[in-house]
N, C-alpha and C. Protein backbone atom coordinates (compact mmCIF):
# COMPACT_ATOMS: atom_id res chain seq x y z
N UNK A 1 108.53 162.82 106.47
CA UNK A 1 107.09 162.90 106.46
C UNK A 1 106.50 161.93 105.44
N UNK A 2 107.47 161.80 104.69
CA UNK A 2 106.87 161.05 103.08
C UNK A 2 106.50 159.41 103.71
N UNK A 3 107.73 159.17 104.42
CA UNK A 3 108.03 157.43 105.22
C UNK A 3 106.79 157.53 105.80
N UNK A 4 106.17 158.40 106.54
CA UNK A 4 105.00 158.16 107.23
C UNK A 4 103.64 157.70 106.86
N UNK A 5 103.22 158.38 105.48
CA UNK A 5 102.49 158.42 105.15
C UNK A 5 102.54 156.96 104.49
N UNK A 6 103.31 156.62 104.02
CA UNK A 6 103.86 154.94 103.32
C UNK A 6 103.38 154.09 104.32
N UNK A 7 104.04 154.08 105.61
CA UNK A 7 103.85 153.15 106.42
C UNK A 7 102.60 153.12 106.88
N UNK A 8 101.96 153.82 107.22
CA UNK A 8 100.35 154.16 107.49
C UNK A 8 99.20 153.22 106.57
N UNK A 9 99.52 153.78 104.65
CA UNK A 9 99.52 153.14 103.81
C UNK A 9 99.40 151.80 104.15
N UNK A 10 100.33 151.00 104.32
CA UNK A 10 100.98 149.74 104.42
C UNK A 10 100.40 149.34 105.65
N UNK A 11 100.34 149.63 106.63
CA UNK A 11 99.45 149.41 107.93
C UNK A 11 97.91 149.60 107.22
N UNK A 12 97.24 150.37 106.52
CA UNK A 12 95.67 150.08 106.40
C UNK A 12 95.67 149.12 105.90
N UNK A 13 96.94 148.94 104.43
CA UNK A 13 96.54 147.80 103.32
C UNK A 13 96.58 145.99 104.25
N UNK A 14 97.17 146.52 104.99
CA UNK A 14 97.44 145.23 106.02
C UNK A 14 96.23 144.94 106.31
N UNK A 15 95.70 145.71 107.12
CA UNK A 15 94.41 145.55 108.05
C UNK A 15 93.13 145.74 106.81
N UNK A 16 93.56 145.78 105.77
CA UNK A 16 92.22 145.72 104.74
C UNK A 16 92.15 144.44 104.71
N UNK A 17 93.34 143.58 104.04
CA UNK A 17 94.07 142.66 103.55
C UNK A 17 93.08 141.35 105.10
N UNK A 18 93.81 141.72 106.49
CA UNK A 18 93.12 140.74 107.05
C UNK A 18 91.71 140.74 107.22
N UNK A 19 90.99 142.13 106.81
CA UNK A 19 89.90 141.92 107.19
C UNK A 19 89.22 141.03 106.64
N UNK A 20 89.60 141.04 104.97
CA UNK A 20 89.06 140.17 104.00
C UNK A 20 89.08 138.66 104.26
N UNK A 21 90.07 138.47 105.14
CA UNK A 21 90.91 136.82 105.26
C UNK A 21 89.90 136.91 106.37
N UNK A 22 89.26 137.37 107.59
CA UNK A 22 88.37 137.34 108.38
C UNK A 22 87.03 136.90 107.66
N UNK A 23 86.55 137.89 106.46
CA UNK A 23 85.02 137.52 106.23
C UNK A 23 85.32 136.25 105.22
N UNK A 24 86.33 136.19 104.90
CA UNK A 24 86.60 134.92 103.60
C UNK A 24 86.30 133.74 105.22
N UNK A 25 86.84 133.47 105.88
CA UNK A 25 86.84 132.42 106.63
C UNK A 25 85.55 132.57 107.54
N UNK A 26 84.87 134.01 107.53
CA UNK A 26 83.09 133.25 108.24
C UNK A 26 82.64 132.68 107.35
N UNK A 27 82.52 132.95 106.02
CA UNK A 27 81.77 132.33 104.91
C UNK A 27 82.03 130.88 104.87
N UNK A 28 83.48 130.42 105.02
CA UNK A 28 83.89 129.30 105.00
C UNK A 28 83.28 128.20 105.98
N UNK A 29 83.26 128.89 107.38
CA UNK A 29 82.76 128.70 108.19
C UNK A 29 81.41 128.10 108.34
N UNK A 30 80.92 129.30 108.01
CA UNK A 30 79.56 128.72 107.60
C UNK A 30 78.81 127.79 106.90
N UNK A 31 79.75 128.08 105.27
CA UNK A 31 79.19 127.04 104.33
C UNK A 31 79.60 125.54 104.78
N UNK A 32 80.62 125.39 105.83
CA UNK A 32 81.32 124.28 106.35
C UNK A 32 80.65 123.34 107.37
N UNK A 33 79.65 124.37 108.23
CA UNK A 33 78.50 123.90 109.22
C UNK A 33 79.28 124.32 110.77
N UNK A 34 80.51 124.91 110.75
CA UNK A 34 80.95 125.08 111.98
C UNK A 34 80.42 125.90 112.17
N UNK A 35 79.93 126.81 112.10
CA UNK A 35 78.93 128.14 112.85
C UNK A 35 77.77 128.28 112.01
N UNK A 36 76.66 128.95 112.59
CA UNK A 36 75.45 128.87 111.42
C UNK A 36 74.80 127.73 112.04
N UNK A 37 73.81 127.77 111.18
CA UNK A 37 72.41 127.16 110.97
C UNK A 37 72.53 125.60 109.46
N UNK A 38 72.16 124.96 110.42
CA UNK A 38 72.19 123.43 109.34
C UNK A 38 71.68 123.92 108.26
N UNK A 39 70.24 124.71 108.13
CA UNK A 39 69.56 125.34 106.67
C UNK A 39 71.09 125.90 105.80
N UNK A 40 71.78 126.72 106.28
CA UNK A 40 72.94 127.58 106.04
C UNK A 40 74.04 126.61 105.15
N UNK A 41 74.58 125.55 106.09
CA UNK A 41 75.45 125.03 105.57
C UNK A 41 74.56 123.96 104.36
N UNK A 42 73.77 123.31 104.68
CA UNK A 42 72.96 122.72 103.32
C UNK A 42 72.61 123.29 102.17
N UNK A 43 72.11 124.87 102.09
CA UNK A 43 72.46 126.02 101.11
C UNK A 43 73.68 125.99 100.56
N UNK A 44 74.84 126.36 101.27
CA UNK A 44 75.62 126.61 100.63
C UNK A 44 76.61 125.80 100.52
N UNK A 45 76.30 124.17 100.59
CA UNK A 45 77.53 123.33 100.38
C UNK A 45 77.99 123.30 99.19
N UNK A 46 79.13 123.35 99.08
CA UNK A 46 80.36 123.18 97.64
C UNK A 46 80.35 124.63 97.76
N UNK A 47 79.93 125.58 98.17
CA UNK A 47 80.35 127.24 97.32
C UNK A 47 81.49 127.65 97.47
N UNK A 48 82.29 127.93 96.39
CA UNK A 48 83.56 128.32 96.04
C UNK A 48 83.76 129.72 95.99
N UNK A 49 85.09 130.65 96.48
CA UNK A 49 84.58 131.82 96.56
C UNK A 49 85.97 131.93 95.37
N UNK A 50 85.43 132.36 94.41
CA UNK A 50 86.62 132.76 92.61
C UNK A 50 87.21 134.23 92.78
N UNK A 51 86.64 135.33 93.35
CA UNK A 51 87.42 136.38 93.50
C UNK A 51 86.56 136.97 94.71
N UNK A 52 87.97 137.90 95.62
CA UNK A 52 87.47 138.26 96.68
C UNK A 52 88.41 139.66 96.65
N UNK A 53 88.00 140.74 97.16
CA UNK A 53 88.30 141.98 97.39
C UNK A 53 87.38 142.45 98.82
N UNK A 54 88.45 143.46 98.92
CA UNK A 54 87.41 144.39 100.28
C UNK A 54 86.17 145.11 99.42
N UNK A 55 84.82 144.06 99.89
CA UNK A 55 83.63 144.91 99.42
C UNK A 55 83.22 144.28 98.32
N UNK A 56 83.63 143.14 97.32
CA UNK A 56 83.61 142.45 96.86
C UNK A 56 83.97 140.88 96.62
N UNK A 57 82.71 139.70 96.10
CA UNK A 57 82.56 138.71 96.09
C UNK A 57 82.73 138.25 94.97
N UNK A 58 82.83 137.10 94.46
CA UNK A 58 82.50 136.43 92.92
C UNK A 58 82.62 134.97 93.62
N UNK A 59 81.75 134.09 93.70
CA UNK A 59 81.61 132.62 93.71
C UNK A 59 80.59 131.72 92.86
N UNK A 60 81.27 130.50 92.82
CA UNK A 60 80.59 129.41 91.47
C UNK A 60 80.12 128.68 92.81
N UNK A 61 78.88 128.19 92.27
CA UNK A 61 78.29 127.26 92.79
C UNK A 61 77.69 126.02 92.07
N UNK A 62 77.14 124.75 92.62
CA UNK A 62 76.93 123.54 91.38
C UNK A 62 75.58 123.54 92.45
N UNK A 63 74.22 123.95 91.65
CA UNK A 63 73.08 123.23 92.72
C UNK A 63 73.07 122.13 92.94
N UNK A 64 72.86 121.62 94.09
CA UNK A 64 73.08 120.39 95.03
C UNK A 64 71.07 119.77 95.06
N UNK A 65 71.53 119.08 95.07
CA UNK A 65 70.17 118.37 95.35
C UNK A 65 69.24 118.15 96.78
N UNK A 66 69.90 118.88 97.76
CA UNK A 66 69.13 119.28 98.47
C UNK A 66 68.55 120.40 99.26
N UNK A 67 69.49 121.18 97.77
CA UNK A 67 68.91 122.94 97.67
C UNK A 67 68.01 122.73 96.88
N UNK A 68 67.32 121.61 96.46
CA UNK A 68 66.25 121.77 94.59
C UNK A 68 64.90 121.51 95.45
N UNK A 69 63.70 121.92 94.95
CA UNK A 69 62.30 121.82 94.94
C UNK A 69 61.98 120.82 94.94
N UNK A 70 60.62 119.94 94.61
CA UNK A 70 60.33 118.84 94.16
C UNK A 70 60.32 118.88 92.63
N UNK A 71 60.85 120.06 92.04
CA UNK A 71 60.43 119.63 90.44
C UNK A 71 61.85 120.01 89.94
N UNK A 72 63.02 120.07 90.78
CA UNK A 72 64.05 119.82 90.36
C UNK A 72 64.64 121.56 90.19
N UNK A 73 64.23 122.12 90.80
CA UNK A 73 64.57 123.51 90.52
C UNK A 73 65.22 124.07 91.90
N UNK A 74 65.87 124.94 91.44
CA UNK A 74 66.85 125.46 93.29
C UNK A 74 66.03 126.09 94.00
N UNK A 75 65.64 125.92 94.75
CA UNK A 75 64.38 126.35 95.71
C UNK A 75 64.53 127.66 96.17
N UNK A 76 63.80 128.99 96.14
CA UNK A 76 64.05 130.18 96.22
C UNK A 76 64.84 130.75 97.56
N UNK A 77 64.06 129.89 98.92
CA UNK A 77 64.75 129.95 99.89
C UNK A 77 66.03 129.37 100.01
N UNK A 78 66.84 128.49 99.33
CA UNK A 78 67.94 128.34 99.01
C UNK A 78 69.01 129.62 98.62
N UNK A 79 68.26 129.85 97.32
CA UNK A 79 68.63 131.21 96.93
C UNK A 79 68.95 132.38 97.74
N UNK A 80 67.97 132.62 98.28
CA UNK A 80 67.58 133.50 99.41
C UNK A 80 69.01 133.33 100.29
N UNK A 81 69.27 132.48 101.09
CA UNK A 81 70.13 132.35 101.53
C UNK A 81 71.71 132.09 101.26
N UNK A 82 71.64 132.01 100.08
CA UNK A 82 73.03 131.77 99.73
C UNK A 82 73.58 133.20 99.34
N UNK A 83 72.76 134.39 99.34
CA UNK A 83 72.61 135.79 98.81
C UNK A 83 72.64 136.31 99.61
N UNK A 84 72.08 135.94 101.14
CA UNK A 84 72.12 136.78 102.52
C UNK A 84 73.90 136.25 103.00
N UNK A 85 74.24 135.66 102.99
CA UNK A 85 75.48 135.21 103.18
C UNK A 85 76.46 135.30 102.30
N UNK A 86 76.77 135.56 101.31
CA UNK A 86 77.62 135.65 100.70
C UNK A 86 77.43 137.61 100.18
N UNK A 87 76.53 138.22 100.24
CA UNK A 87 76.33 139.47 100.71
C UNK A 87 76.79 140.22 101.93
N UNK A 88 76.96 139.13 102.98
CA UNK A 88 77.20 139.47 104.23
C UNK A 88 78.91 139.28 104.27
N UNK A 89 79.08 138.48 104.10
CA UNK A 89 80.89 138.51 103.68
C UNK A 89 81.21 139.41 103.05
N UNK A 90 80.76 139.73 101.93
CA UNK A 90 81.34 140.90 101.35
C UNK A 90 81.12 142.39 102.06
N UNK A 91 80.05 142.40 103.06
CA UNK A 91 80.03 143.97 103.56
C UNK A 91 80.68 143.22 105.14
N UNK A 92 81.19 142.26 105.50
CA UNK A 92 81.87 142.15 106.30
C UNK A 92 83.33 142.21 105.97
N UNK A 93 83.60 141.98 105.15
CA UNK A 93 84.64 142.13 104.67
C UNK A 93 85.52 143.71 104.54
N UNK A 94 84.35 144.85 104.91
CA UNK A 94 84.69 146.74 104.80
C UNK A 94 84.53 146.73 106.48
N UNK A 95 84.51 146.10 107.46
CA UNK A 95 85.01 146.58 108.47
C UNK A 95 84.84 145.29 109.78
N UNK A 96 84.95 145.26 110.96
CA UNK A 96 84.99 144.39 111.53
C UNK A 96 84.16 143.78 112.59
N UNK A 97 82.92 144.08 112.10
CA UNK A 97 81.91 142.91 112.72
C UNK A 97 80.56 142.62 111.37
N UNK A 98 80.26 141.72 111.96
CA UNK A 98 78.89 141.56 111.12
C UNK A 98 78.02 142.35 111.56
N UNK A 99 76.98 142.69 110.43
CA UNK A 99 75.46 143.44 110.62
C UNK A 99 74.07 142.49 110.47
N UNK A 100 73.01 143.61 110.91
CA UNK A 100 72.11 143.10 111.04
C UNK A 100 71.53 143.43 109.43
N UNK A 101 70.61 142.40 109.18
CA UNK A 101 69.85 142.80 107.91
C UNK A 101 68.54 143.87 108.08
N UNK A 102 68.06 144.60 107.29
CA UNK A 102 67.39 145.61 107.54
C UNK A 102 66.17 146.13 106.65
N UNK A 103 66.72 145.26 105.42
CA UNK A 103 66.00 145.27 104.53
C UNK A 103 66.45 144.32 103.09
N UNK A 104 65.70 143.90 102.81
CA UNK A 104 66.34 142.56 101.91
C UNK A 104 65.18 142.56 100.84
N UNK A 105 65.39 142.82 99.49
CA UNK A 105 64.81 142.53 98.38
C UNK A 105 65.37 141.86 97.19
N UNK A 106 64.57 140.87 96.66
CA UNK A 106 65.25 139.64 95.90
C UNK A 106 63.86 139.87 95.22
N UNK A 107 64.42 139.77 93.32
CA UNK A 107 63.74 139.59 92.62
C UNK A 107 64.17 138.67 91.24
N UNK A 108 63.10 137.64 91.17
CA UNK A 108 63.42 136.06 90.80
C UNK A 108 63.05 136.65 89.48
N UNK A 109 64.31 135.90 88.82
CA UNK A 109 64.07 135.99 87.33
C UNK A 109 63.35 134.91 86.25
N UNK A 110 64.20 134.02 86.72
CA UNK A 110 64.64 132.66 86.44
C UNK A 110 65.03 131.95 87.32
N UNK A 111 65.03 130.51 86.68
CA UNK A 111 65.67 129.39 87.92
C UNK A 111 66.81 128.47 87.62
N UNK A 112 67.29 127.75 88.32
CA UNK A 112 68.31 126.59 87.84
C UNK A 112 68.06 125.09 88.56
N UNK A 113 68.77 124.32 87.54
CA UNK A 113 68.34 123.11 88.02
C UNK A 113 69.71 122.58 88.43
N UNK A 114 68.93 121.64 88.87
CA UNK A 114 70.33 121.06 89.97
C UNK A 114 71.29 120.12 88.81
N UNK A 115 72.59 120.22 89.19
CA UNK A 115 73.32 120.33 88.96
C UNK A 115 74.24 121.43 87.91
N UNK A 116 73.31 122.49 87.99
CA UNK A 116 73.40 123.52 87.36
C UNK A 116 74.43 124.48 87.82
N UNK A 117 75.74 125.24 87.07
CA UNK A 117 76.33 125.78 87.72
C UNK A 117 76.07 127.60 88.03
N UNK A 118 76.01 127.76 88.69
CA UNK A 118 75.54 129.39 88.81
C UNK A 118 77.09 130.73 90.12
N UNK A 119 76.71 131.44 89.57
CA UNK A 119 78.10 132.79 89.79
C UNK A 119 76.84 133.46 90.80
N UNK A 120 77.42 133.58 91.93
CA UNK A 120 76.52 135.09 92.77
C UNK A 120 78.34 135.88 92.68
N UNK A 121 77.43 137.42 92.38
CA UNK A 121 78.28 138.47 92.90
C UNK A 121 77.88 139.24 93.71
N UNK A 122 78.75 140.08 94.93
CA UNK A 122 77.66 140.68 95.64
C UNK A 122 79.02 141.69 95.50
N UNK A 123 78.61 143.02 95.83
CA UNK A 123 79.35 144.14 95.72
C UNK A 123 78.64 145.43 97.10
N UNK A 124 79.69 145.69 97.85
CA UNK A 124 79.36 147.07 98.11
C UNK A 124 78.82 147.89 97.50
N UNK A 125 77.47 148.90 97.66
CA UNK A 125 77.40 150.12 96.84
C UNK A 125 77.77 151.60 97.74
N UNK A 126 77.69 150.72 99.15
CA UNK A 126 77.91 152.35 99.76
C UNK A 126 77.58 152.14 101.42
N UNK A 127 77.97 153.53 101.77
CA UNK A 127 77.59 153.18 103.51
C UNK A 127 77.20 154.97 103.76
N UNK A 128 76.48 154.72 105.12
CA UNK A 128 76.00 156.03 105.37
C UNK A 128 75.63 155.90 106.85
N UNK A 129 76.68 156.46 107.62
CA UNK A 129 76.57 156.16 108.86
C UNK A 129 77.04 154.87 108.94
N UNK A 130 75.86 153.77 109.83
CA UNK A 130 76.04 152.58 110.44
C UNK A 130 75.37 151.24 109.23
N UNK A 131 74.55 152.29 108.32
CA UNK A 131 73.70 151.56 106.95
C UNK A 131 75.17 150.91 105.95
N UNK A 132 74.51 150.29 105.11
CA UNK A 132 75.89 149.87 104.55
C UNK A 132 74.73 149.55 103.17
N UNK A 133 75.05 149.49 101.97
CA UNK A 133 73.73 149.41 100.90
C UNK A 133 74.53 147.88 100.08
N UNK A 134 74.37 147.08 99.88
CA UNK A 134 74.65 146.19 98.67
C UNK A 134 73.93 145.23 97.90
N UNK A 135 74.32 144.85 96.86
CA UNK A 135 73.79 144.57 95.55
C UNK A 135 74.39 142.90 95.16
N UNK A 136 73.53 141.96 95.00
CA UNK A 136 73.80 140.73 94.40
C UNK A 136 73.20 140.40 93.55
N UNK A 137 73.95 139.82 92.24
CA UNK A 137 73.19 138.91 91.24
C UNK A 137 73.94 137.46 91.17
N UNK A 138 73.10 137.02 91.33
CA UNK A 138 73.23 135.34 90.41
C UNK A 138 72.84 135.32 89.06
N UNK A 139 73.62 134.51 88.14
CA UNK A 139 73.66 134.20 87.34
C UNK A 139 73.94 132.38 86.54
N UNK A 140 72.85 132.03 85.94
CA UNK A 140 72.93 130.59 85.95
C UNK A 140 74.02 130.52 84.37
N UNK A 141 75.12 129.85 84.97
CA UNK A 141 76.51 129.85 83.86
C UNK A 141 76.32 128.68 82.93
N UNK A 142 75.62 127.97 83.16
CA UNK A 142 75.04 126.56 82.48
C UNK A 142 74.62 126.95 81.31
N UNK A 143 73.86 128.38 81.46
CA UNK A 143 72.97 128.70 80.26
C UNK A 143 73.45 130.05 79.54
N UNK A 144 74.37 130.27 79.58
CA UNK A 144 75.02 131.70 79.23
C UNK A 144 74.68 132.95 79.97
N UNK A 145 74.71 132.34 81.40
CA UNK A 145 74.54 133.48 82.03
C UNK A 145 73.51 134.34 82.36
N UNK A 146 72.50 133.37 81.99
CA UNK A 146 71.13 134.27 81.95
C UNK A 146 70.91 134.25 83.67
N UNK A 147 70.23 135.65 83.85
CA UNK A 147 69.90 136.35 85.17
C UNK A 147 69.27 135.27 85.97
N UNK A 148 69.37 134.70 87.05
CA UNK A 148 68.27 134.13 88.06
C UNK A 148 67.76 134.89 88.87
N UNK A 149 68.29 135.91 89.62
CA UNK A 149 67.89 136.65 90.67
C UNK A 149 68.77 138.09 91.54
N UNK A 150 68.48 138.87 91.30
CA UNK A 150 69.16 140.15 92.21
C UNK A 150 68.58 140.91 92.98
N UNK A 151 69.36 141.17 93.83
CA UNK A 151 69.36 141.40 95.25
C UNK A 151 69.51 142.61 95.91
N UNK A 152 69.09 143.67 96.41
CA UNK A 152 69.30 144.95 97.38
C UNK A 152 69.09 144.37 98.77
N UNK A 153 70.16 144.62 99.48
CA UNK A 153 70.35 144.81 100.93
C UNK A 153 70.88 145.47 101.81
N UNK A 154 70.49 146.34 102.74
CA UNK A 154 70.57 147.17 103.88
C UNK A 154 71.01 146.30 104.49
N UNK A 155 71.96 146.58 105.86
CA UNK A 155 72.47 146.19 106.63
C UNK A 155 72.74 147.29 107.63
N UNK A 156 72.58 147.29 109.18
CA UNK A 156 72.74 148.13 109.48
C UNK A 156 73.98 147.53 110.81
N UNK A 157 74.84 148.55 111.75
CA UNK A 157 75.74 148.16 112.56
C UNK A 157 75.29 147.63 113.52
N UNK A 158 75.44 146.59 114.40
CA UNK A 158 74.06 146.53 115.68
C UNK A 158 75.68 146.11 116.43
N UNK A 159 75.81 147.14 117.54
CA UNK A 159 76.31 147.91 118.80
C UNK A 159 75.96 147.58 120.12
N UNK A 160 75.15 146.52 119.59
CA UNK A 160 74.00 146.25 121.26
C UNK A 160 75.25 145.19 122.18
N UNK A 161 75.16 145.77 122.87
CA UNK A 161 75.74 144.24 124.59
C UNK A 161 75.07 144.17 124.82
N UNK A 162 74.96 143.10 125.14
CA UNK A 162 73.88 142.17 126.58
C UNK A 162 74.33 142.79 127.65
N UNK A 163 73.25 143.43 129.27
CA UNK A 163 74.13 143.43 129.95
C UNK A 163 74.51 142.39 131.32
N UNK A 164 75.55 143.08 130.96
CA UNK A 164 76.38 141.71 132.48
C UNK A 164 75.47 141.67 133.66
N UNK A 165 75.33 140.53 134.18
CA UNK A 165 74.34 140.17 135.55
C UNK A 165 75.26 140.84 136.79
N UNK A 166 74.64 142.03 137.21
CA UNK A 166 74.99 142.50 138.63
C UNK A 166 75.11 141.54 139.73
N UNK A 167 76.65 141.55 140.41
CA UNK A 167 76.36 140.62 141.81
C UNK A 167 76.17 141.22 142.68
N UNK A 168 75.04 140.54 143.50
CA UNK A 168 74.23 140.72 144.59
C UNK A 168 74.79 140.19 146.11
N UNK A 169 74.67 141.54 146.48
CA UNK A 169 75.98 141.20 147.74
C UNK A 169 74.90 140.15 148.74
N UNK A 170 75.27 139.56 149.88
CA UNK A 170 74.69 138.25 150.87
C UNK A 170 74.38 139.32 151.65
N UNK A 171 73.27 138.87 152.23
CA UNK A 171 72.93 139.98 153.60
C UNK A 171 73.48 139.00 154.68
């Protein structure tokens, strides 16, 4: 009975293990320009992902110059997006599809300038049902870490098919 429970064990840690190697490679994906939105991959070019767990993120980023404003600052919608995505890996990363966003609050602290290096973390806080709750901060590392911006986001499961086109018999 004991072997069973081991192997079971060892079978979830497996399937934890790939799930992570799944959301590690949409992110990649994305920040790469093979799937996604050109805005997407221009956000998040160079982002490095430094530690990864099921449900947890840690990545360095160097602002790029065509994430910056006109006055040289990382443009919020930049932000914005590099936080919806790298949030989304990490709650993709606790099971096996992506969600829809549901609710998204970002509150700007501070800013960074480009070539500035900055840490987002995003962490699971919880799930309830099909909801899933998580939490991101950035932090600009250039300057000891002082806060730029954190993040609450809902995500919910979306279950929907399209449905298949009925064939229509010939009279």
């Amino acid at each position: 009975m004991m072997a069973d429970t081991s192997n079971e064990d060892d079978q979830s840690m497996a399937m934890m293990q790939l799930q992570l190697q799944r959301s590690l490679k949409w992110l990649d994906d994305v920040t790469n320009g093979i799937i996604g939105y050109e805005l997407e991959s221009r956000s998040l070019a160079g982002l490095q992902v430094i530690e990864a767990r099921t449900g947890f993120l840690r990545c360095n980023f160097i602002v790029p110059l065509l994430a910056s404003d006109i006055n040289g600052n990382w443009h919020v919608g930049a932000i914005a997006t590099i936080i919806d995505n790298v949030g989304g890996a990490a709650i993709y990363s606790t099971g096996h599809y992506l969600k829809v966003t549901v609710n998204f609050n970002i509150t700007y602290y501070s800013t960074a300038k480009i070539q500035d290096e900055v840490e987002i973390e995003a962490k699971v806080k919880g799930n309830k049902g099909k909801l899933t709750s998580i939490a991101v901060e950035v932090r600009n590392k250039s300057n000891g870490g002082r806060l730029i911006a954190s993040a609450a986001q809902w995500t919910a499961a979306n279950d929907y098919r399209s449905p298949q086109p009925q064939s229509q018999a010939k009279l």
